[in-house]
Protein backbone atom coordinates (compact mmCIF):
# COMPACT_ATOMS: atom_id res chain seq x y z
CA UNK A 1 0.00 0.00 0.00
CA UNK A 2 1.08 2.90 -0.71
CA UNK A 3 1.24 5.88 1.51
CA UNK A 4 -1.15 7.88 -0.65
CA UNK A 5 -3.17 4.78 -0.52
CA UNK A 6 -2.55 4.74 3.25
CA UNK A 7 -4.28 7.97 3.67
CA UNK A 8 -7.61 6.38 3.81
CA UNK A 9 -8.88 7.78 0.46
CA UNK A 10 -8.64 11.58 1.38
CA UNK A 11 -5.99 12.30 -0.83
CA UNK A 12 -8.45 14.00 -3.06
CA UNK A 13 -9.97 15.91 -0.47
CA UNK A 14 -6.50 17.06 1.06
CA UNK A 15 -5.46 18.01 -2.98
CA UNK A 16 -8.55 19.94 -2.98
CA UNK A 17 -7.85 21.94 0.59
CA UNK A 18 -4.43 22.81 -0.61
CA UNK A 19 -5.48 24.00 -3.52
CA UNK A 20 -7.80 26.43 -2.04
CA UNK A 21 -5.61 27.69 0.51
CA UNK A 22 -2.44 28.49 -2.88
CA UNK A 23 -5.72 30.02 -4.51
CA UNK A 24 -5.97 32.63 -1.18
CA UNK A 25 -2.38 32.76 -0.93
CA UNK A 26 -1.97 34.41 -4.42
CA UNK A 27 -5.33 36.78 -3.78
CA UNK A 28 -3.85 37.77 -1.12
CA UNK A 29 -0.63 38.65 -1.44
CA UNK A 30 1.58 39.10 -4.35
CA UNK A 31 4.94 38.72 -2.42
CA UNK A 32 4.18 35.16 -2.15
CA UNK A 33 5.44 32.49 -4.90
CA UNK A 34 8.37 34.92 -5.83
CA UNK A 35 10.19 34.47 -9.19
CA UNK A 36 13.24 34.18 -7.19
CA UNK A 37 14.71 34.64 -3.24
CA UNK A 38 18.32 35.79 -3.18
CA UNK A 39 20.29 35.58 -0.31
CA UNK A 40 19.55 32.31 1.34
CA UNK A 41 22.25 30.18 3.34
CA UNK A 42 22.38 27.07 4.57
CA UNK A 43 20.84 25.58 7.44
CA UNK A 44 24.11 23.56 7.99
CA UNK A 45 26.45 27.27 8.13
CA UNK A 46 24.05 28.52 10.14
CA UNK A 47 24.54 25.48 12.91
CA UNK A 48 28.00 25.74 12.09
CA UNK A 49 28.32 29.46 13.36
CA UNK A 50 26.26 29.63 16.04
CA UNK A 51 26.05 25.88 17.53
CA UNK A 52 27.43 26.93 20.68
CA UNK A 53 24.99 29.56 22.10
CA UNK A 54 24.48 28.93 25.40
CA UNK A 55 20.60 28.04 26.10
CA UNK A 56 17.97 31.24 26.25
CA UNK A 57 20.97 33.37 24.82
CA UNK A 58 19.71 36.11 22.07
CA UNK A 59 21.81 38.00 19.21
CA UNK A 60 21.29 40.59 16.90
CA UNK A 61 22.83 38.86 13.66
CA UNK A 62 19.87 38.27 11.36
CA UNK A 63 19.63 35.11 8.55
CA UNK A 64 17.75 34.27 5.76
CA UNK A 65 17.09 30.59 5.34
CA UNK A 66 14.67 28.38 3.07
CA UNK A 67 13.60 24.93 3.13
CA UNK A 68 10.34 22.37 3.34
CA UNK A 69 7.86 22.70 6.52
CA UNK A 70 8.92 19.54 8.10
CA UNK A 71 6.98 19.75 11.86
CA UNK A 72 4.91 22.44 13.11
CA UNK A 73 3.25 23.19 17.10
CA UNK A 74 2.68 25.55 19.32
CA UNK A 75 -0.40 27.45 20.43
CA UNK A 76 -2.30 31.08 21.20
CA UNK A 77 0.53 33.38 20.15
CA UNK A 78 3.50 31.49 19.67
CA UNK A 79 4.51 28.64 16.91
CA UNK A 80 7.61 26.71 16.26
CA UNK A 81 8.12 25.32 12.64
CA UNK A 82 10.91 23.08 11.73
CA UNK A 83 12.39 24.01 8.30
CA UNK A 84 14.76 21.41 5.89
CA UNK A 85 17.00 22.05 3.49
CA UNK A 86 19.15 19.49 1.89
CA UNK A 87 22.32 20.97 4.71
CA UNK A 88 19.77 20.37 7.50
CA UNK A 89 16.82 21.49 9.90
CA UNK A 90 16.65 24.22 12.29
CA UNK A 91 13.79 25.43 14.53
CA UNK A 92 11.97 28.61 13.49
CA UNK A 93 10.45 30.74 16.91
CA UNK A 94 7.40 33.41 15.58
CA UNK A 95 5.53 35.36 17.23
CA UNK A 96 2.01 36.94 16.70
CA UNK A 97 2.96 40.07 18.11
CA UNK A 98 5.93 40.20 15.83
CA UNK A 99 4.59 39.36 12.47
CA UNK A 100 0.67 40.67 13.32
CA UNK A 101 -2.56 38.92 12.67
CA UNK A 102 -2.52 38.24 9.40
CA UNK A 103 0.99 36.92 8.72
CA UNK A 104 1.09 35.10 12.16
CA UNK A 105 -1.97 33.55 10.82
CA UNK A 106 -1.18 32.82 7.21
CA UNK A 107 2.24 31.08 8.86
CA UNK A 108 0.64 29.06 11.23
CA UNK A 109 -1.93 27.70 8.92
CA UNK A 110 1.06 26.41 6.61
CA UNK A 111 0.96 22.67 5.44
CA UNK A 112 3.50 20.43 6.14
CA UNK A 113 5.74 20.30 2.44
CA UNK A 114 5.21 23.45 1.75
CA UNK A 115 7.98 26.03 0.68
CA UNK A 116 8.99 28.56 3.15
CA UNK A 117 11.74 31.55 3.12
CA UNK A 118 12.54 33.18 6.22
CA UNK A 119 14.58 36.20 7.48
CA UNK A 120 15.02 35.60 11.38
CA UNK A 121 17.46 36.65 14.11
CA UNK A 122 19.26 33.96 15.90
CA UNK A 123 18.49 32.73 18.85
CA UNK A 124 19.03 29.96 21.53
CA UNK A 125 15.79 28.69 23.40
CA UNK A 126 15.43 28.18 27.01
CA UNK A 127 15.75 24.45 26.12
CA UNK A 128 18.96 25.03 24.06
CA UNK A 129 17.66 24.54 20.69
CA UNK A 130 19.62 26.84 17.96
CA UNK A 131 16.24 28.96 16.47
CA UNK A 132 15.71 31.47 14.27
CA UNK A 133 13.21 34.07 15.60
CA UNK A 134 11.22 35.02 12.82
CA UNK A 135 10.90 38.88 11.64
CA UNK A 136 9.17 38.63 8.03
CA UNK A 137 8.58 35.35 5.80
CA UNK A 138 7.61 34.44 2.12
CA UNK A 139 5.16 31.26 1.07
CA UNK A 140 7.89 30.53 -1.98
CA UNK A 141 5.57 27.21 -3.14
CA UNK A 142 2.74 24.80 -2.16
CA UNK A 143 2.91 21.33 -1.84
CA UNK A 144 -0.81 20.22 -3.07
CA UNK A 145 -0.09 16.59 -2.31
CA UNK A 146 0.71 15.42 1.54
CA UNK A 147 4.11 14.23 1.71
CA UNK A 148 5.41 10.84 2.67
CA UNK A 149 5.03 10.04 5.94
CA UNK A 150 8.62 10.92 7.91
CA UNK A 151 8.43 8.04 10.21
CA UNK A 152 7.88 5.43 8.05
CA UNK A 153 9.10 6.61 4.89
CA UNK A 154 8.29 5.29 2.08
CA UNK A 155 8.07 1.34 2.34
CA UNK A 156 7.25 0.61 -1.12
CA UNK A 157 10.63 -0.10 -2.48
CA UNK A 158 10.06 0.40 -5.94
CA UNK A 159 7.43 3.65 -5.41
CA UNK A 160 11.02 5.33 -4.11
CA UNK A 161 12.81 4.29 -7.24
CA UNK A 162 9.20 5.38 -9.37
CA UNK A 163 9.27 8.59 -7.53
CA UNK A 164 12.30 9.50 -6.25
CA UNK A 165 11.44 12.47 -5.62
CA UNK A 166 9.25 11.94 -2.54
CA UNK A 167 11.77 9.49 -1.15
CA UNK A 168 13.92 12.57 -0.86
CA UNK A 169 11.54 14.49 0.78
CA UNK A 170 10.99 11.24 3.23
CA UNK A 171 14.35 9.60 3.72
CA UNK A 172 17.25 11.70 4.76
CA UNK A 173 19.58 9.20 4.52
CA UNK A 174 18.76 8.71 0.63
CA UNK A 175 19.28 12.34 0.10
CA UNK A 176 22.60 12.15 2.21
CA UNK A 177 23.45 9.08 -0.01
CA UNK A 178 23.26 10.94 -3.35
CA UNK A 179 25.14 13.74 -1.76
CA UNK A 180 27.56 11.51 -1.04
CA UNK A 181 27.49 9.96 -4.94
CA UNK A 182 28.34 13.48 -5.82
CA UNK A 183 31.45 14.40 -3.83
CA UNK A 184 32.45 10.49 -5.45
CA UNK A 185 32.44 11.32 -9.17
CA UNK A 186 34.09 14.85 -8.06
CA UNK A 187 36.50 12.98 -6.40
CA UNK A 188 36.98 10.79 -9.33
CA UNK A 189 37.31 13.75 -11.29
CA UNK A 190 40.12 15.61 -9.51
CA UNK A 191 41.97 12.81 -8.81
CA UNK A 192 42.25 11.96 -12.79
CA UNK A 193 42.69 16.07 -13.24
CA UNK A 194 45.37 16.04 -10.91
CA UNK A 195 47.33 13.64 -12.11
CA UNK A 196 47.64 15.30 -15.89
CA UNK A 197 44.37 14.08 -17.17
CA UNK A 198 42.27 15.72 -19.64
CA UNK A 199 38.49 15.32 -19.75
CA UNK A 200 37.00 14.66 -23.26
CA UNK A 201 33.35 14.00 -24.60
CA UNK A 202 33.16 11.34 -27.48
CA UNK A 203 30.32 10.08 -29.21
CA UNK A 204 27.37 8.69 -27.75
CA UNK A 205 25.52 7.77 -30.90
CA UNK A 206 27.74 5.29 -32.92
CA UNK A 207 28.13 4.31 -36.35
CA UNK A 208 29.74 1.39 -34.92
CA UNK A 209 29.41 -0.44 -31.43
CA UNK A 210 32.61 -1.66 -29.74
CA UNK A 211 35.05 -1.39 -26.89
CA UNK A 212 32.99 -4.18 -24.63
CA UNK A 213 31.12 -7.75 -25.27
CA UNK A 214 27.02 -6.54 -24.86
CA UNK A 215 23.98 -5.95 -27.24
CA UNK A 216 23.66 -2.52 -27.73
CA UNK A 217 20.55 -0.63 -28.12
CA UNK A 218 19.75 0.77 -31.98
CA UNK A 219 18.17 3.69 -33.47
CA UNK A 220 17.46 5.02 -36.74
CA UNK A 221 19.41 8.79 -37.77
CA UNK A 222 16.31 9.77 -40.22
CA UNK A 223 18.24 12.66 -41.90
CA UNK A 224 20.96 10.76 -42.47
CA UNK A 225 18.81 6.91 -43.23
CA UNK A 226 21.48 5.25 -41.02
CA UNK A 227 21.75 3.10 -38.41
CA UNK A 228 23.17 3.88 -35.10
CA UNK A 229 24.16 2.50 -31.87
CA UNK A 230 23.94 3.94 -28.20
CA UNK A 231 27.79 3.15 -27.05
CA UNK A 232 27.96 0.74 -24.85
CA UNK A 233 31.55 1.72 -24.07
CA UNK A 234 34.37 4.73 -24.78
CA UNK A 235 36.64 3.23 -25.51
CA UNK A 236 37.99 2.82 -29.23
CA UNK A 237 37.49 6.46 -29.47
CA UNK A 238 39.35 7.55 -26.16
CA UNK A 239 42.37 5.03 -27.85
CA UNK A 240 41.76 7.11 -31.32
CA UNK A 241 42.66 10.42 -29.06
CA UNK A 242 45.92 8.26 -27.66
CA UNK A 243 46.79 8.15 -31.26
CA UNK A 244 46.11 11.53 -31.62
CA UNK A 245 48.52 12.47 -28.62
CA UNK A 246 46.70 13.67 -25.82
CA UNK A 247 48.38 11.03 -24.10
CA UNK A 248 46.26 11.39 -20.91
CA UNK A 249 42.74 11.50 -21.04
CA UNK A 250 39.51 10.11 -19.86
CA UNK A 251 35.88 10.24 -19.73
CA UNK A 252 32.76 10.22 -17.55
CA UNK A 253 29.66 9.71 -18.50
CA UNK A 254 26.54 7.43 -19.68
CA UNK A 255 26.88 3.73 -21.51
CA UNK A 256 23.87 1.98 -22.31
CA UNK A 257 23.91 -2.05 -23.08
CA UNK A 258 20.61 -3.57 -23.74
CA UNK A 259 20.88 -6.39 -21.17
CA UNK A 260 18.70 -7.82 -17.94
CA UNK A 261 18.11 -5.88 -15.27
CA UNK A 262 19.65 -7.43 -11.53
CA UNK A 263 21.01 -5.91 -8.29
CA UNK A 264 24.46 -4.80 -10.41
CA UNK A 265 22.84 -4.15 -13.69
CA UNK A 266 20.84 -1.10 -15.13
CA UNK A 267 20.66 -0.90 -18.76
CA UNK A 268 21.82 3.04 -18.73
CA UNK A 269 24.75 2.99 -15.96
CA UNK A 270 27.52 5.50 -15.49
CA UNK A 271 31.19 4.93 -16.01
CA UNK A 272 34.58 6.63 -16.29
CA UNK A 273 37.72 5.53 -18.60
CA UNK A 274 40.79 6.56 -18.92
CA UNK A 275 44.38 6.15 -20.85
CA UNK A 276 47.62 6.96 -20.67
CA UNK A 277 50.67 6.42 -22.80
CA UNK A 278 53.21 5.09 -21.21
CA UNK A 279 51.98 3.19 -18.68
CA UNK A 280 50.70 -1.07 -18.56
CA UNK A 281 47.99 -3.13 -16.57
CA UNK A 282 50.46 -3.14 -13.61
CA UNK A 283 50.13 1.25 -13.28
CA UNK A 284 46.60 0.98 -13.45
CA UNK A 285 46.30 -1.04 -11.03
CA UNK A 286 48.48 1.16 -8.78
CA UNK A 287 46.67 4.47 -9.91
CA UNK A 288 42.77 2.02 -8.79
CA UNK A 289 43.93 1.38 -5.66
CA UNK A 290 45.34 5.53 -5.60
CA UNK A 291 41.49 6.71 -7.05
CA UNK A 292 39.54 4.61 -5.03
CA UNK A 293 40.95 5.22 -1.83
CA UNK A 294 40.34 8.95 -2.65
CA UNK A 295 36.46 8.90 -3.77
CA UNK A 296 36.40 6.68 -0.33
CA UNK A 297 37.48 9.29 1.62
CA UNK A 298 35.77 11.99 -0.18
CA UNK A 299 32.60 9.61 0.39
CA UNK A 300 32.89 11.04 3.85
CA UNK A 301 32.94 9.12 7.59
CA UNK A 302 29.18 8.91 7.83
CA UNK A 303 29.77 5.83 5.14
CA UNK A 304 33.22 4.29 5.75
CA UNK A 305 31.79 1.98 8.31
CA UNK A 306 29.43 0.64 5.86
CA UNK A 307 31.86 -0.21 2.99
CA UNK A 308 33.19 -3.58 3.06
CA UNK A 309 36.60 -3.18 3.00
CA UNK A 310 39.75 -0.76 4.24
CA UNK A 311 40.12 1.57 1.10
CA UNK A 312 43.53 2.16 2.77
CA UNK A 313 45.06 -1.44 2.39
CA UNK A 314 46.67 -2.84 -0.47
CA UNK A 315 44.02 -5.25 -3.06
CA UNK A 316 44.73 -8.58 -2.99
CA UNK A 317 46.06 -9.92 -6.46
CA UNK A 318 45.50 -13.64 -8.18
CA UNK A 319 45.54 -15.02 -11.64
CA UNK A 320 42.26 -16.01 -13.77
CA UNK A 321 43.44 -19.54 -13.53
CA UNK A 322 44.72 -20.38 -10.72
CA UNK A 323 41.48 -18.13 -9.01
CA UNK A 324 39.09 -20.57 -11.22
CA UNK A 325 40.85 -23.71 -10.21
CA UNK A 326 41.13 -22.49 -6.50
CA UNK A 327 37.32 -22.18 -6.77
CA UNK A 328 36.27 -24.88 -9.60
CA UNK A 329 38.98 -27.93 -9.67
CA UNK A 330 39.29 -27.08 -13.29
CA UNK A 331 43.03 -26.09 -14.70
CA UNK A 332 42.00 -24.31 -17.76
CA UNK A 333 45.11 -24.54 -19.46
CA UNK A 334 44.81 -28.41 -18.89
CA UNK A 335 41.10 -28.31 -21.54
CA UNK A 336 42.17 -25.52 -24.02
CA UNK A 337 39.32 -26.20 -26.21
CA UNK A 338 35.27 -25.92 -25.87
CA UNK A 339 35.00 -29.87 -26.36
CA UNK A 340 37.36 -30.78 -23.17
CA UNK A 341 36.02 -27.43 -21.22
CA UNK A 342 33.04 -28.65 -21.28
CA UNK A 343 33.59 -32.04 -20.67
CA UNK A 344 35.18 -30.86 -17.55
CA UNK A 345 32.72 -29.05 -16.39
CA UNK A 346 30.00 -31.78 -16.77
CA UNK A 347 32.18 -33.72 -14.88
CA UNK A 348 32.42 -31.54 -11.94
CA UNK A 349 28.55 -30.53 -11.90
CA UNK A 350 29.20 -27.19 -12.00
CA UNK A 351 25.95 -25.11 -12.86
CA UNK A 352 27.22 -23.48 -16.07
CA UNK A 353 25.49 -23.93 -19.60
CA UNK A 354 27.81 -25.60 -22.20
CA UNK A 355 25.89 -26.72 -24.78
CA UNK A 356 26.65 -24.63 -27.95
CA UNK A 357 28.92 -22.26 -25.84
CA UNK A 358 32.46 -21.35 -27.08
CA UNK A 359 35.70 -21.97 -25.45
CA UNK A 360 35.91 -18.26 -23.63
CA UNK A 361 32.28 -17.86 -22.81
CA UNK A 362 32.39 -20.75 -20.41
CA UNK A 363 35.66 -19.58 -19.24
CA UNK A 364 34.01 -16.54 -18.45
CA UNK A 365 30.71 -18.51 -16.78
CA UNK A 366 33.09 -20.16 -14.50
CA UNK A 367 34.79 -17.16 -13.05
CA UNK A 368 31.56 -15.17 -13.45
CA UNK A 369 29.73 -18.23 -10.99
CA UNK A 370 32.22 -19.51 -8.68
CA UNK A 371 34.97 -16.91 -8.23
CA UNK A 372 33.17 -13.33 -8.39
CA UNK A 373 30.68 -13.76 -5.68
CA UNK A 374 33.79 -14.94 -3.20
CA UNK A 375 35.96 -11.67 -3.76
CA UNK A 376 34.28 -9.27 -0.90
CA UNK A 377 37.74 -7.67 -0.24
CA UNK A 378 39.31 -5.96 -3.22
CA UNK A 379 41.15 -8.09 -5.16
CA UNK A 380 42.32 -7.80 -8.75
CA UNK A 381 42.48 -10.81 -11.24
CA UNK A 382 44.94 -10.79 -13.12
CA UNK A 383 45.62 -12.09 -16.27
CA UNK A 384 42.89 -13.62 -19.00
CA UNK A 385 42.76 -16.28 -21.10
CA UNK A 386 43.79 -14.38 -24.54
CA UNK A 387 40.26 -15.17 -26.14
CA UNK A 388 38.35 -13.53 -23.39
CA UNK A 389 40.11 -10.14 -24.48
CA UNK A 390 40.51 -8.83 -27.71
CA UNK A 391 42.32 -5.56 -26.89
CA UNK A 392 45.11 -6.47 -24.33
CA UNK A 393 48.00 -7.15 -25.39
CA UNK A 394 49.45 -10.36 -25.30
CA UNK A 395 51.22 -11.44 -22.13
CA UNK A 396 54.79 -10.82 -22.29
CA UNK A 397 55.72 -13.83 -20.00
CA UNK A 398 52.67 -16.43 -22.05
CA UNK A 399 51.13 -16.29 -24.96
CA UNK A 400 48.42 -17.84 -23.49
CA UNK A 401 47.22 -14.94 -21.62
CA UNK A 402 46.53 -11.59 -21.87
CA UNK A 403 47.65 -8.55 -19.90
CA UNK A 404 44.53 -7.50 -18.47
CA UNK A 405 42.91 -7.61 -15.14
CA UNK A 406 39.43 -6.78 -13.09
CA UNK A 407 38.95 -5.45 -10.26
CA UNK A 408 36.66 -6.82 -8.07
CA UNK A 409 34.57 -5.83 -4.37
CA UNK A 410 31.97 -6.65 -2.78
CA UNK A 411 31.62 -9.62 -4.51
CA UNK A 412 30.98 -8.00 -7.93
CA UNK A 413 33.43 -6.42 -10.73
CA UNK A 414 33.55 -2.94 -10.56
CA UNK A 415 36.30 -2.05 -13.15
CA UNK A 416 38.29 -3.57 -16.11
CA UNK A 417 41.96 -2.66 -17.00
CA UNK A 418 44.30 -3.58 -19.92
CA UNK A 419 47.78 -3.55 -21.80
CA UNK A 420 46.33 -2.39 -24.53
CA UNK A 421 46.74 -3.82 -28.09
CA UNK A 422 48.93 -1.72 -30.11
CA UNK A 423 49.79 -3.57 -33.37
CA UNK A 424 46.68 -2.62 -35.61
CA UNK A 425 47.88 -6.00 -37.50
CA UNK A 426 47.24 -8.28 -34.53
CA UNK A 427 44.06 -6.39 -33.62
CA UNK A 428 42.68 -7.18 -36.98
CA UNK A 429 43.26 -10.90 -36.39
CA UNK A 430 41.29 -10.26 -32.82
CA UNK A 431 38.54 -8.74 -35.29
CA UNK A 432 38.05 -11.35 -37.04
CA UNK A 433 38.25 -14.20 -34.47
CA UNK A 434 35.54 -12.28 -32.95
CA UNK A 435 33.68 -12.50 -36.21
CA UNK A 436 33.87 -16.04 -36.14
CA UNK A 437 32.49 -16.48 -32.92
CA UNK A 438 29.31 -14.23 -33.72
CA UNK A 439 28.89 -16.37 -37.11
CA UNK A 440 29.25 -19.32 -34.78
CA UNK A 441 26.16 -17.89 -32.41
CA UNK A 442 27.72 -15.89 -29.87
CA UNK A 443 25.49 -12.53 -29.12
CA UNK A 444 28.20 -10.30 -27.47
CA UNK A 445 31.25 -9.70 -29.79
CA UNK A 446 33.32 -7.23 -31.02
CA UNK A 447 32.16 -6.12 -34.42
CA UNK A 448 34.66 -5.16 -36.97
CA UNK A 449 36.07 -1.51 -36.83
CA UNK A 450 37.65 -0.34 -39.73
CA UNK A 451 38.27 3.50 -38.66
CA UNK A 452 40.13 2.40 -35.32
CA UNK A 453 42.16 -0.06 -37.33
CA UNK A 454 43.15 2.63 -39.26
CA UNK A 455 43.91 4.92 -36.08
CA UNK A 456 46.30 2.31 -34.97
CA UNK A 457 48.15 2.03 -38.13
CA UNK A 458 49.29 5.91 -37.13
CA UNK A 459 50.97 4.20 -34.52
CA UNK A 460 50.03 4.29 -30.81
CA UNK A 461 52.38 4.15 -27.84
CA UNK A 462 52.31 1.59 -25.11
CA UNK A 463 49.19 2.34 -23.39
CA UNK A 464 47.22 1.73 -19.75
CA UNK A 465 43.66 1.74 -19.65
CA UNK A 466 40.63 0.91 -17.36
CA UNK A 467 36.62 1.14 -17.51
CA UNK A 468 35.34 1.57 -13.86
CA UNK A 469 31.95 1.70 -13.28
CA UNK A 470 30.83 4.51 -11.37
CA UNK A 471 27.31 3.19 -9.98
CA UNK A 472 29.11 -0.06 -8.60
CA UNK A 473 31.78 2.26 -7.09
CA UNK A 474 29.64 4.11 -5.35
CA UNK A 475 27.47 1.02 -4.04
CA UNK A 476 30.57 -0.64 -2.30
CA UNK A 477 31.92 2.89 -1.14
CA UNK A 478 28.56 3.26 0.68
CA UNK A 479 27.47 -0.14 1.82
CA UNK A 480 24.72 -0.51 -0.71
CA UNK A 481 23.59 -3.80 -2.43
CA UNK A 482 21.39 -2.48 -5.24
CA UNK A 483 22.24 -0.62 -8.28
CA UNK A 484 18.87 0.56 -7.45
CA UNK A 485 19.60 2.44 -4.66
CA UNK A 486 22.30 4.69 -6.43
CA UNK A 487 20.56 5.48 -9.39
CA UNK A 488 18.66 8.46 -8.84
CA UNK A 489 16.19 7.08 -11.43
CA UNK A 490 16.33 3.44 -12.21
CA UNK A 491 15.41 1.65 -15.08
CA UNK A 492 11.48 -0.50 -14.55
CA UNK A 493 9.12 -2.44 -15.67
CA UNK A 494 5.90 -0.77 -16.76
């Protein structure tokens, strides 16, 4: 039920009383529902300045604050309203033989949501609370619809992700949660500055899909009769800009891969990448532990107990094999082909689906199902089966293996990382093994891209790079265990 539901059917009866008292509000007075209200501060600076007035203490210093009606009592000529902004709440103290009749009355017979701005001197009450004692007011909206009950919230899960908005009005922990989501991507953001980074914007409309195995989502350009793709990834242009010799850049913004929906998947989900010549699989893993630690602390004390882990200590480190055959009993170097793979695996038991799967998606099914959900501390694995990545390099100590690693917490991945593939020769021949495997029924390959191939035969320098989701970040930063609850607006079913 939900709590409009909850209000016993009088929602259209308490729409209909609001209305009629913004109706009297604007026939009244014209100062009311201003255009704009300069000069406000915040609730928090206000605290911050004066939290240490000594109960029943008075002063002269006047402020002008603005926020939701959250509570409201007193009685004959006196009223206390508490007032919220997104910094915090603070007591407002009037007076009817301050304000008069009429605005003491038009004050006190304010709804609960409704917009307020105040100019009030400070003040300390007898009981010690900080108060601002109220010397002239403006109505600056009206809520027509009853908010959400503070006490209980909103306890329809999805009605918060639906309407997000009254779940901030409700739940100050989920407005202290996206605060905290912000100061995390700034974090992100002058950490990569400050280390010689240089933001770019590439395309998010695509001729041409690529940079990451998912189905993308397609749309029609009508001007220009083509087909394009929303980018599931940066990446093969942020390499194109390597080429180019920026050397050091990155980007944050929106993917979009048309894939289920779980508790660590939303079809439109943030992420950041970044490049840098010079540098292999081992710096980036270096400069994620450096970034992370950073967006931790920025995430601010209220939420370091909840993460799982000590941002401060080193990751843990292990190879894709040896973490599979820790978890599985299988050596995958020991059944190098789909046939013996998943002959193995049969033989085991292991809940993974074989039939008509190729050598690396099973590989991938077996970390993805027995390893991931065990890595709660952050640990990075290091070191794929070459067919599971078609832009790392090859490893310099086997040829077997690739020179790429994830990074995973919380028992989910949270970023990807490679040596990337230089030699546009070699990436052609990753092209078209990844053509083969789509011919042979696999849904999420690498399509063939001729304008990157012919970036690459400008020559690019050894280069880092990593994908790190942003959403997932912020989930294990702040204890959460839904995508859900970090996505201001989630994707739904109708």
């Amino acid at each position: 039920m939900t709590e409009e539901a909850g209000q016993g059917g009088r929602l259209d009866e308490l729409v209909a009383e609001r209305r009629a008292k913004a109706l009297a509000l604007r026939q009244a007075s014209a100062e009311h529902f201003p255009y704009s209200y300069p000069g406000v501060v915040a609730i928090a600076s206000v605290r911050a300045q004066y939290g240490d007035l000594e109960a029943g203490a008075e002063t002269e210093d006047s402020r002008r604050v603005a926020g939701r009606v959250a509570a409201r009592r007193g009685q004959g000529g006196a009223a206390f309203i508490d007032l919220v902004d997104r910094s915090g709440r603070i007591q407002l103290y009037a007076r009817r033989d301050t304000l008069g009749e009429a605005a003491f009355a038009t004050l006190t017979d304010l709804d609960l949501g409704d917009w307020l701005g105040v100019d009030g001197t400070v003040v300390c009450s007898r009981r010690g609370e900080l108060s601002l004692r109220v010397e002239d007011f403006r109505v600056l909206a009206k809520s027509l619809r009853p908010p959400p009950d503070k006490h209980h919230g909103l306890s329809d899960i999805e009605l918060r992700y639906r309407h997000r908005e009254r779940d901030l009005i409700a739940n100050d922990q989920s407005r202290e949660l996206f605060m905290a989501r912000a100061r995390i991507v700034s974090a992100v953001r002058s950490y990569l500055d400050g280390e010689g980074f240089i933001e770019v914007e590439t395309p998010v409309l695509q001729p041409i899909y690529g940079g990451a195995m998912a189905r993308p989502f397609t749309t029609h350009h009508n001007e220009l009769d083509r087909q394009l793709y929303l980018r599931i990834a940066t990446e093969l242009y942020l390499k194109r800009l390597i080429v180019g010799g920026l050397e050091r850049v990155y980007e944050l913004g929106k993917d979009f891969r048309n894939e289920g929906v779980s508790h660590k998947h939303n079809p439109e989900f943030t992420m950041v990448e970044w490049y840098e010549a010079y540098a292999d699989y081992r710096d980036e893993a270096v400069r994620l532990e450096a970034l992370v630690a950073a967006a931790a602390e920025a995430a601010g004390p209220a939420f370091a107990a909840q993460a799982p882990f000590d941002p401060a200590k080193p990751w843990h480190r292990l190879s894709f094999v040896d973490a599979v055959a820790q978890a599985t009993g299988i050596d995958l170097h020991a059944h190098a082909d789909a046939p013996s793979l998943r002959e193995a695996v049969e033989a085991k038991g292991l809940q993974v689906a074989t039939e008509g799967q190729s050598w690396p998606a099973i590989a991938d099914d077996l970390l993805s199902k027995y390893v991931e959900p065990t890595l709660i501390e952050p640990t990075f694995v290091l070191d794929y089966p070459i067919e599971l990545s078609p832009f790392a390099r090859t490893h310099r100590d086997d040829p077997r293996l690739a020179e790429r690693w994830e990074a995973f917490v919380g028992g989910m991945e949270v970023a990807n990382a490679f040596s990337e593939l230089s030699d546009p020769d070699v990436q052609r021949e990753r092209f078209a093994s990844q053509q083969r495997l789509a011919a042979g029924g696999e849904e999420e390959t690498q399509p063939h891209d001729e304008a990157f191939l012919e970036a690459l035969e400008h020559g690019m320098p050894p280069t880092g790079g990593v994908g790190l989701g942003v959403d997932r970040l912020v989930m294990v930063l702040t204890g959460r265990t839904s995508i859900r609850e970090v996505v201001l607006f989630p994707a739904l079913r109708s």
